[in-house]
C-alpha atoms as a PDB file:
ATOM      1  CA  UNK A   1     112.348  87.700  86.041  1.00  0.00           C
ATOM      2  CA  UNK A   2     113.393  85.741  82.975  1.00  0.00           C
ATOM      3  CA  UNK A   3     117.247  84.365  84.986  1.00  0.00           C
ATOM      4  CA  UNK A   4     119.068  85.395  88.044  1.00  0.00           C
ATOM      5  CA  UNK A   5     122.579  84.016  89.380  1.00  0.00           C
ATOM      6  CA  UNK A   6     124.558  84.950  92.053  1.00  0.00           C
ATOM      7  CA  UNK A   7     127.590  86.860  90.805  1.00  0.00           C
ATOM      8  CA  UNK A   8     130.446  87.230  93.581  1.00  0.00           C
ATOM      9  CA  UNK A   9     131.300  88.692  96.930  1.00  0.00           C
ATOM     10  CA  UNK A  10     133.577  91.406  97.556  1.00  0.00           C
ATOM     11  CA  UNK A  11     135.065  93.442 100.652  1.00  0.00           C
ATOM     12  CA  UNK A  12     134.970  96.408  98.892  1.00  0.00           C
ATOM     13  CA  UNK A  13     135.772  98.851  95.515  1.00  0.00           C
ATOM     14  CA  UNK A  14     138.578  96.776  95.208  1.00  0.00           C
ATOM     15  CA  UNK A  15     137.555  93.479  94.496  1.00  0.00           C
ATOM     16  CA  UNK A  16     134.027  94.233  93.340  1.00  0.00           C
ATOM     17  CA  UNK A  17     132.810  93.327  89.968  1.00  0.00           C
ATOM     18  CA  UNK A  18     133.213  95.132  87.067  1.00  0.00           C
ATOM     19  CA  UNK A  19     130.326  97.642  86.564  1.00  0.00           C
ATOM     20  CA  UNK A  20     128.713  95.980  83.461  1.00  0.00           C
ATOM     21  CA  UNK A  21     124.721  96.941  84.221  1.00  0.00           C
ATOM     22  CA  UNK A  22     122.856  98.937  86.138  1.00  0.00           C
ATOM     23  CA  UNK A  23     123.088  98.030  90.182  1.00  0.00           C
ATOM     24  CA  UNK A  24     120.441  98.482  92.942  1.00  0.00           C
ATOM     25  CA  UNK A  25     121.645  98.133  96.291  1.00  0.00           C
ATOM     26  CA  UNK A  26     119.629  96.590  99.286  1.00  0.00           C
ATOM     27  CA  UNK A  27     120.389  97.665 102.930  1.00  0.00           C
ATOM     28  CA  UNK A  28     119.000  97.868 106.170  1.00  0.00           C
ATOM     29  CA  UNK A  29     119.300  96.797 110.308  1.00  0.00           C
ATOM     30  CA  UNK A  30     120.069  93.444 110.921  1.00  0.00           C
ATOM     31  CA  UNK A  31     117.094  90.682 110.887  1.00  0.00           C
ATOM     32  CA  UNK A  32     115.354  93.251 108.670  1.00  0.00           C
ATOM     33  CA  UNK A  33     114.444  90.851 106.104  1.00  0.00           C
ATOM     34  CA  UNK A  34     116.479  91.237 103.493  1.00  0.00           C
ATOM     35  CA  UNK A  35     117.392  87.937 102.662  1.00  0.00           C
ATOM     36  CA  UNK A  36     113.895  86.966 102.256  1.00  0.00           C
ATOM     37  CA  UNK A  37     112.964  89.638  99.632  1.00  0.00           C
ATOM     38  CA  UNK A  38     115.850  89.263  97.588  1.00  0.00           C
ATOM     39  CA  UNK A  39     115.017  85.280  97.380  1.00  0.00           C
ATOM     40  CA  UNK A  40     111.359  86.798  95.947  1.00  0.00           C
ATOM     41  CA  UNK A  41     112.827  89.097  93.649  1.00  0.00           C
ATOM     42  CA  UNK A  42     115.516  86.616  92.094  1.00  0.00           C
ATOM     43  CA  UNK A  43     112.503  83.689  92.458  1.00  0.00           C
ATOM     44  CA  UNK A  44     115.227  81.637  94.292  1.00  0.00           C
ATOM     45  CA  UNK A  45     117.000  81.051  97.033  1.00  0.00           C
ATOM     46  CA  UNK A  46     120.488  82.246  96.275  1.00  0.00           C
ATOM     47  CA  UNK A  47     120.358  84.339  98.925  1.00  0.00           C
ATOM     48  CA  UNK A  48     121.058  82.713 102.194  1.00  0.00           C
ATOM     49  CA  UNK A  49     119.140  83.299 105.612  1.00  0.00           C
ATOM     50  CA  UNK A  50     120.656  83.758 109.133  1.00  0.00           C
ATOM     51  CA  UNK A  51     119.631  84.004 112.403  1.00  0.00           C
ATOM     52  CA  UNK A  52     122.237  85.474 113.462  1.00  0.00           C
ATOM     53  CA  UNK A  53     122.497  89.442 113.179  1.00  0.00           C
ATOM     54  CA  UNK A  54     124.958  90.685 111.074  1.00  0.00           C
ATOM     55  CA  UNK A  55     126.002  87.584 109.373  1.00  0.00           C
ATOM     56  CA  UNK A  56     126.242  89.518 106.308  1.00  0.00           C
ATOM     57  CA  UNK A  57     129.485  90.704 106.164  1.00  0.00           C
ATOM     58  CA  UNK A  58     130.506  91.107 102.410  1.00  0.00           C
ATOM     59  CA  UNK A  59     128.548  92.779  99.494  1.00  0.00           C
ATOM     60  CA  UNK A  60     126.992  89.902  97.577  1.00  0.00           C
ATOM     61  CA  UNK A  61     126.273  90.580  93.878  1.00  0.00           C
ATOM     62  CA  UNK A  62     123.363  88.402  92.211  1.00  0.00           C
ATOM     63  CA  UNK A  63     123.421  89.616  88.197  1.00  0.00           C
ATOM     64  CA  UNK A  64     119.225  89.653  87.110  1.00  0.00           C
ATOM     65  CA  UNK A  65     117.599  89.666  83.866  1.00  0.00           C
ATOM     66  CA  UNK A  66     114.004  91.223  83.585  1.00  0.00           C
ATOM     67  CA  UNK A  67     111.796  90.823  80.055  1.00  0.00           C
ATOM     68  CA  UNK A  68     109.009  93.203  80.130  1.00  0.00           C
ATOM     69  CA  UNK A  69     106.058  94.172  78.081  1.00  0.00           C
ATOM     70  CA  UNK A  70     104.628  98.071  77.684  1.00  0.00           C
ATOM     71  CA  UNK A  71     102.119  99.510  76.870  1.00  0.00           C
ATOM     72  CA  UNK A  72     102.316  98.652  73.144  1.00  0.00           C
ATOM     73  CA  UNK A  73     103.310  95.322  74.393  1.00  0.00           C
ATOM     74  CA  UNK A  74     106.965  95.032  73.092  1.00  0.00           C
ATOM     75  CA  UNK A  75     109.050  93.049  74.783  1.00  0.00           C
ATOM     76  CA  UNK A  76     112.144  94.874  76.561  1.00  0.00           C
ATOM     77  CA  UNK A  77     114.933  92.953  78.384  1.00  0.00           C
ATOM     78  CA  UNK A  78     117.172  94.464  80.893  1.00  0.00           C
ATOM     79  CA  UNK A  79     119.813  93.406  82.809  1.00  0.00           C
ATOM     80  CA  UNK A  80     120.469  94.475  86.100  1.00  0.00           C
ATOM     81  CA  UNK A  81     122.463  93.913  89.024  1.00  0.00           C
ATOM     82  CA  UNK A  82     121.256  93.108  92.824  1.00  0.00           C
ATOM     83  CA  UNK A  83     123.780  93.929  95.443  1.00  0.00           C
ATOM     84  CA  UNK A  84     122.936  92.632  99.149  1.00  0.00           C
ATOM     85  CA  UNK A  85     125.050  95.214 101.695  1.00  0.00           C
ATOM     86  CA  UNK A  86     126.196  93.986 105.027  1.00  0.00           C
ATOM     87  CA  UNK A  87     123.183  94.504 107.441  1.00  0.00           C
ATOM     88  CA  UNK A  88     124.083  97.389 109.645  1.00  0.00           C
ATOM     89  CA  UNK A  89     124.517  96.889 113.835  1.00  0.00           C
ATOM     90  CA  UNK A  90     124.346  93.918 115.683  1.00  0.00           C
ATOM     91  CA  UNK A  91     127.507  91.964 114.433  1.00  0.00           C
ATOM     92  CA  UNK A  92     129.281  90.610 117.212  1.00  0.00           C
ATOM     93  CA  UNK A  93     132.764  92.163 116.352  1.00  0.00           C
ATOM     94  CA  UNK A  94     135.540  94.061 117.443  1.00  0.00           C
ATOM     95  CA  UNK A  95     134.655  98.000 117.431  1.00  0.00           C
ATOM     96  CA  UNK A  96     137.748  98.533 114.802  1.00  0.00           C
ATOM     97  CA  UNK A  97     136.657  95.807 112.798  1.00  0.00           C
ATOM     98  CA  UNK A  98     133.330  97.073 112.331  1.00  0.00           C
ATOM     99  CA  UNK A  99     134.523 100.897 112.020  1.00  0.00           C
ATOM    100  CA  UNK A 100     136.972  99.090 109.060  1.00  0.00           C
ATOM    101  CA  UNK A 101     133.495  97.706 107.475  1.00  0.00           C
ATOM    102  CA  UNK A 102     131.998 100.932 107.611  1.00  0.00           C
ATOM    103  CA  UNK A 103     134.764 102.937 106.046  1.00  0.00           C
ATOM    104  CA  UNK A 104     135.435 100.381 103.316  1.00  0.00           C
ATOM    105  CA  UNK A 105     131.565 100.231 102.862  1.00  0.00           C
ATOM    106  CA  UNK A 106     131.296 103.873 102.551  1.00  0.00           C
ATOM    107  CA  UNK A 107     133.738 104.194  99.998  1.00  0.00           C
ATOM    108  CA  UNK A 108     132.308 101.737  97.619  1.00  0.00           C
ATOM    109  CA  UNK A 109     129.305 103.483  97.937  1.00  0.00           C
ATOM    110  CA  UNK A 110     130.786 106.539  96.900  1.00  0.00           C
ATOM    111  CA  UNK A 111     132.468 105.240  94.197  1.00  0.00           C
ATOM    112  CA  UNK A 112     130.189 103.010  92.513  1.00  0.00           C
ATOM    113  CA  UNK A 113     128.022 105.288  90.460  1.00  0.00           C
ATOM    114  CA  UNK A 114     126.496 102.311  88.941  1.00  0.00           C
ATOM    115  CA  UNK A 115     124.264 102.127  91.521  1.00  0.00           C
ATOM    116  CA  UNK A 116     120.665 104.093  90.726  1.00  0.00           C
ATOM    117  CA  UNK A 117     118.826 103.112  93.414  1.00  0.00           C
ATOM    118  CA  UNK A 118     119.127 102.501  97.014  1.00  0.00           C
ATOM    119  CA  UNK A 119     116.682 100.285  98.897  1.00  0.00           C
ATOM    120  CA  UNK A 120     116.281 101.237 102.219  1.00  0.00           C
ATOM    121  CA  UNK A 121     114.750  98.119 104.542  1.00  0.00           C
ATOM    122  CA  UNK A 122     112.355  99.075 107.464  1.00  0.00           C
ATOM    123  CA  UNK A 123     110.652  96.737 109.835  1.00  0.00           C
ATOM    124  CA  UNK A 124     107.409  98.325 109.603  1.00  0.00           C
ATOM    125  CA  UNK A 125     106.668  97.600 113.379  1.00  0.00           C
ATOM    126  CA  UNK A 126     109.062  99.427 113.922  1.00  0.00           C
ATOM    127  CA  UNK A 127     109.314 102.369 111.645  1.00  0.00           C
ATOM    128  CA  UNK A 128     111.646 105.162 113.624  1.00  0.00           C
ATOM    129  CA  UNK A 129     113.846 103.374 115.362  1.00  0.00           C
ATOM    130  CA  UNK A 130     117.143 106.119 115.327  1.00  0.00           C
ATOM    131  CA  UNK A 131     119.547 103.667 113.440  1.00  0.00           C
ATOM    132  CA  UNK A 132     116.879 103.497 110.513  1.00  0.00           C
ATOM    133  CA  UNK A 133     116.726 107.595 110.515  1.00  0.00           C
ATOM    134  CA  UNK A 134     120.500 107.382 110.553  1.00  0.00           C
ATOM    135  CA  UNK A 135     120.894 105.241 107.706  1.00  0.00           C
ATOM    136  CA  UNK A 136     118.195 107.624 105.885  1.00  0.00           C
ATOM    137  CA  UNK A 137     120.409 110.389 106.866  1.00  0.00           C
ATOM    138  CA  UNK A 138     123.250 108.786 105.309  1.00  0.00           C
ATOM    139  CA  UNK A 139     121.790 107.864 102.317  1.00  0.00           C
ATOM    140  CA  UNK A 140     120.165 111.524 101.552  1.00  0.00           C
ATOM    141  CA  UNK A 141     123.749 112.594 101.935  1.00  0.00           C
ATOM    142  CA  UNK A 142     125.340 109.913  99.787  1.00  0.00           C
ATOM    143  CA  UNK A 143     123.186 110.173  96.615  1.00  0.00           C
ATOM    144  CA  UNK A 144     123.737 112.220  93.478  1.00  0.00           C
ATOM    145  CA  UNK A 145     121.669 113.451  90.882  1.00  0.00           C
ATOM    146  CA  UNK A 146     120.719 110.420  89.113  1.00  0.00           C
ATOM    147  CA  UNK A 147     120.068 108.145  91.946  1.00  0.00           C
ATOM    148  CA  UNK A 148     116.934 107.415  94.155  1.00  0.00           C
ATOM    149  CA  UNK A 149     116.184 105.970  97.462  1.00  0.00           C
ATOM    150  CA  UNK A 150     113.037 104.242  98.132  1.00  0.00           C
ATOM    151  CA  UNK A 151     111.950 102.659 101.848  1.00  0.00           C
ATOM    152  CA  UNK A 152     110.851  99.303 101.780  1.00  0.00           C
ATOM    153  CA  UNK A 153     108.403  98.406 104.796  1.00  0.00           C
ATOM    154  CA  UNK A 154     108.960  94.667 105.660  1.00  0.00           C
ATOM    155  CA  UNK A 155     106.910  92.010 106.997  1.00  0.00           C
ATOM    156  CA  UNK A 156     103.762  93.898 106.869  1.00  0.00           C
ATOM    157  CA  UNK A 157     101.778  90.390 107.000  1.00  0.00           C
ATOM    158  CA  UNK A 158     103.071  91.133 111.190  1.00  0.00           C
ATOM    159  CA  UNK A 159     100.751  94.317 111.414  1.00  0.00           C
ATOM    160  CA  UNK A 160      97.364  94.178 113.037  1.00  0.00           C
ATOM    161  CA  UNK A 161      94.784  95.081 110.540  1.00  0.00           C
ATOM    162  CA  UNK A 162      94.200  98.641 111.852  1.00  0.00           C
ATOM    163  CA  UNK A 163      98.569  99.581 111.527  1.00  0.00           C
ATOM    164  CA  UNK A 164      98.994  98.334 108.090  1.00  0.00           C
ATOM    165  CA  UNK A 165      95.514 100.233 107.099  1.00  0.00           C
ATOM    166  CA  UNK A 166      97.647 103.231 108.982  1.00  0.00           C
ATOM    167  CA  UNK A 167     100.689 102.678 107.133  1.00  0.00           C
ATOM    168  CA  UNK A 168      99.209 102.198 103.799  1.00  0.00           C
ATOM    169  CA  UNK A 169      97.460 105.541 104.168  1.00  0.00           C
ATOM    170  CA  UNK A 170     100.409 107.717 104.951  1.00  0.00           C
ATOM    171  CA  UNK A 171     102.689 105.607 102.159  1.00  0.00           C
ATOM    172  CA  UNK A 172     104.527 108.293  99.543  1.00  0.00           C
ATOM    173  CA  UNK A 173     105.608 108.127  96.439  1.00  0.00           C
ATOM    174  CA  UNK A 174     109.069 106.862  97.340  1.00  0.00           C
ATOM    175  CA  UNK A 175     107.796 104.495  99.931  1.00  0.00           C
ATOM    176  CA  UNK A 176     106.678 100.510  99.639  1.00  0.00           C
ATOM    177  CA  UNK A 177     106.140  97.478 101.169  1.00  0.00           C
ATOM    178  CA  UNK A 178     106.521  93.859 101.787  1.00  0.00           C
ATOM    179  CA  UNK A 179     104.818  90.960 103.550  1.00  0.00           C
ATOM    180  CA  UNK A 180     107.059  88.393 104.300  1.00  0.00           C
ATOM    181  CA  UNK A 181     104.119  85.273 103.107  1.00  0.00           C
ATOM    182  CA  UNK A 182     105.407  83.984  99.714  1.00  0.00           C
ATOM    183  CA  UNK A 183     101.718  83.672  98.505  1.00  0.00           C
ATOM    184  CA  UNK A 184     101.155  87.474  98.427  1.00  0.00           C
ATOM    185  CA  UNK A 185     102.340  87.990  94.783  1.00  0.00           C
ATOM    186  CA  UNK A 186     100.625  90.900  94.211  1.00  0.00           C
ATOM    187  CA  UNK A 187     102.244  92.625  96.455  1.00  0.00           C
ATOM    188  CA  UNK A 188     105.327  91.244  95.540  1.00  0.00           C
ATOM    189  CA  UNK A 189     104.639  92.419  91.651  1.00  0.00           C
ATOM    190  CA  UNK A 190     103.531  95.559  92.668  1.00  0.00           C
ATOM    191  CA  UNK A 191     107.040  96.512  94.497  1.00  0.00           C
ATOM    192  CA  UNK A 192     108.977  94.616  91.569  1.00  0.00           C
ATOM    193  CA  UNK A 193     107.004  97.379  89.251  1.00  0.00           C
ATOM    194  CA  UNK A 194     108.153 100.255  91.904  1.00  0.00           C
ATOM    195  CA  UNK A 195     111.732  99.264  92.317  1.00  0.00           C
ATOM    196  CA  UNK A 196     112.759  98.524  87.952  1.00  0.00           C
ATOM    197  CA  UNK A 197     110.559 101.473  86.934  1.00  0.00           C
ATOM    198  CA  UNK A 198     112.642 103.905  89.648  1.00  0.00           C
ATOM    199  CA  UNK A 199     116.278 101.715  88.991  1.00  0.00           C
ATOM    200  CA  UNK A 200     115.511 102.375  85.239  1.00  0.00           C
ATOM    201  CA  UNK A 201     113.781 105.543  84.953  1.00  0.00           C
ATOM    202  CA  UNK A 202     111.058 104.530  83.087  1.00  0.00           C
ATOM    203  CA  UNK A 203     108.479 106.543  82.280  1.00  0.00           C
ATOM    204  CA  UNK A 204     106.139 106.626  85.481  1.00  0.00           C
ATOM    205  CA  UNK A 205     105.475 104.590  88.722  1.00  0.00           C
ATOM    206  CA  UNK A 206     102.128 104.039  87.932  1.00  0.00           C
ATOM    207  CA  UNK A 207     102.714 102.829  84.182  1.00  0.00           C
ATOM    208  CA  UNK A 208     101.762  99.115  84.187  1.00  0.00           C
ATOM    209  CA  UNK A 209     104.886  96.752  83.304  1.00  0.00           C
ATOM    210  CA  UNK A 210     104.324  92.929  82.503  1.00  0.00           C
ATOM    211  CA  UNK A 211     106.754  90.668  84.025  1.00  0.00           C
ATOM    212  CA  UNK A 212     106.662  87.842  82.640  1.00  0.00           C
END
């Protein structure tokens, strides 16, 4: 991560940003941890924390640039686009407030083809709860051809030894995951890898990248 900013917030497609790079859009349940791992992605803390579920109620857009190395070691710089979606359930609000939120969400989702890949946020103690498959659900049905979806497991450093052993074993290829403890950078580096090589359609998943 060579800069990151926070952009703007918007309602909608109406008062969003201009598309100007590539966007990768972070979602989940309320309390999932999303906050936290954008903070480690943009190495800041731009993105605010809440206790309080659903406190997200706007798309946030943080604007990122990456410098990487391959395997010749030439230096490539991207820009890219971080957008933080409203967390879904929980939000103490009227029932046609929060159907207006999920219409107007919907429709930017639609819309803004700019997006190539979807992070989907799991608490990974609790991996099938039915709003989680319903968001998965969604999401299968939303993309198009030249977007992805990959499930983030959060706060793994909460497992017992013998569930994230479990977990790590039955991970696929468009599956990763977290620990919430700032220290664990190679995890952190590893999903950073996962998420720019699948957002940019590099090469391969398992083709090392250098962040510097």
């Amino acid at each position: 991560m060579q800069d990151s900013k926070f952009l703007r917030s918007a309602t909608g497609i109406s008062n969003a940003p201009e598309v100007a790079h590539t966007e990768i859009a972070l979602l989940g349940r309320s309390n999932v941890g999303k906050s936290s791992l954008i903070n480690s992605l943009l190495a800041s803390n731009l993105a605010k924390k809440s206790n309080t579920p659903g406190k997200t109620r706007h798309i946030n857009f943080y604007t990122t640039r990456w410098s990487l190395k391959d395997e010749s070691d030439v230096r490539l710089d991207y820009n890219l686009n971080l957008l933080d979606l409203p967390g879904f359930g929980y939000a103490k609000v009227s029932k046609s407030e929060k159907e207006g939120w999920d219409k107007s969400l919907d429709n930017f989702l639609r819309k803004r083809s700019s997006i190539k890949l979807f992070c989907h946020l799991v608490d990974s103690r609790h991996p099938s709860l039915e709003q989680d498959l319903i968001i998965k659900r969604y999401l299968e049905s939303l993309i198009r051809g030249d977007q992805k979806i990959l499930t983030i497991y959060t706060k793994v450093d909460k497992l017992t030894k013998s569930d994230f052993l479990k977990l790590r074993r039955k991970l696929k290829e468009d599956e990763a995951f977290i620990s919430n403890v700032k220290k664990d950078s190679i995890l952190l580096e590893s999903l950073c890898k996962k998420i720019l090589s699948l957002a940019l359609s590099l090469p391969s998943l398992s083709h090392p990248l250098n962040i510097e």
